[in-house]
Protein backbone atom coordinates (compact mmCIF):
# COMPACT_ATOMS: atom_id res chain seq x y z
CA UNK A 1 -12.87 43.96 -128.16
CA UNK A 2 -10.53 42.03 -130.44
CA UNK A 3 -11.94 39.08 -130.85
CA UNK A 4 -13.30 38.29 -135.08
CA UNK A 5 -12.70 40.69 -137.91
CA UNK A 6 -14.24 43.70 -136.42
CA UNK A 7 -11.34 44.79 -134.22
CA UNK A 8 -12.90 46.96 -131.52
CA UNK A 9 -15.48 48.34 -134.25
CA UNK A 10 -17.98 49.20 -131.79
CA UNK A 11 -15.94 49.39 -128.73
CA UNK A 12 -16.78 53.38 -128.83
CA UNK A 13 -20.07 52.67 -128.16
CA UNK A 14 -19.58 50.10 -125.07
CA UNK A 15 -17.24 52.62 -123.49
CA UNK A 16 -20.39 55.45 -124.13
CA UNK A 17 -23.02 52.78 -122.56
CA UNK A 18 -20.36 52.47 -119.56
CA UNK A 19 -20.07 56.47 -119.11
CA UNK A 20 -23.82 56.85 -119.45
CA UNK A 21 -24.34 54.24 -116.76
CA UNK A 22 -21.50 56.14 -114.56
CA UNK A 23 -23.17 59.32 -114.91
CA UNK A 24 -27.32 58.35 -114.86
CA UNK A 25 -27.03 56.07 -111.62
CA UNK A 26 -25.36 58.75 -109.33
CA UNK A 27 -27.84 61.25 -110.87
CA UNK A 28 -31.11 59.32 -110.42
CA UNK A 29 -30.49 58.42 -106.14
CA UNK A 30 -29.77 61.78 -106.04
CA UNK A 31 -32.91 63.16 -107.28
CA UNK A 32 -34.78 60.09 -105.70
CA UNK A 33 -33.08 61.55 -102.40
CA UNK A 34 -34.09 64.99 -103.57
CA UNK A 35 -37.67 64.38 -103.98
CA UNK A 36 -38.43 61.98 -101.74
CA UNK A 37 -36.52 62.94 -98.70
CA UNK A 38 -38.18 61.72 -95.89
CA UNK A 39 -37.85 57.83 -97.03
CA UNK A 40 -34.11 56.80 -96.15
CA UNK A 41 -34.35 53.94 -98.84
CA UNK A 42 -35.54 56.13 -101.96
CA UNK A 43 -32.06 56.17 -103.47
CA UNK A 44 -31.79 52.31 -103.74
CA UNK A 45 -35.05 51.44 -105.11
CA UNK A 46 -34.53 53.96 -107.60
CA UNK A 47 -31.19 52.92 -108.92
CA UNK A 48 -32.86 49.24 -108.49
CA UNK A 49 -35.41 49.93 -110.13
CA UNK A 50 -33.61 51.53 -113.34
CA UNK A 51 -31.33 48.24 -113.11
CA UNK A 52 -34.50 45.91 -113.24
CA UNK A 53 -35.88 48.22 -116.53
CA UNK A 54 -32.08 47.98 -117.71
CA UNK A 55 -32.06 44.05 -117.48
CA UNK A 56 -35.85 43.55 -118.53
CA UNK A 57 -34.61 45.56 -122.00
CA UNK A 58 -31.07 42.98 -122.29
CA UNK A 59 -33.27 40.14 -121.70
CA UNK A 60 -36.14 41.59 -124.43
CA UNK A 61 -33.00 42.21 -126.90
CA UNK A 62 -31.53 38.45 -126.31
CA UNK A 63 -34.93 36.68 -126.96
CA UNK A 64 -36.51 38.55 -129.54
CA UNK A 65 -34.11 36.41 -132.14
């Protein structure tokens, strides 16, 4: 967070992204084990899923320059 002139300008909203991401995963398997209880897996793919969406909008953000 350092590194050029801004000097941790923006580090507030890394460490936000990081909390979000803390919170949101635990939340969604739970309520993918809540309303889908009979399928053992639901939890994963759900989380996966969100992580797939997550890296499908980094990838959009790095090659729309």
């Amino acid at each position: 967070m350092d590194v050029g002139e801004a000097k941790s300008e923006h580090s507030g909203l890394h460490e936000a992204a990081i909390g979000a991401g803390s919170c949101a995963g635990p939340a969604i398997g739970a309520a993918a084990l809540h309303f889908f209880p009979d399928t053992p897996g639901s939890s994963a793919w759900a989380v996966s899923g969100m992580l797939m969406i997550g890296l499908a909008g980094l990838t959009w953000l790095r090659v729309r320059r």
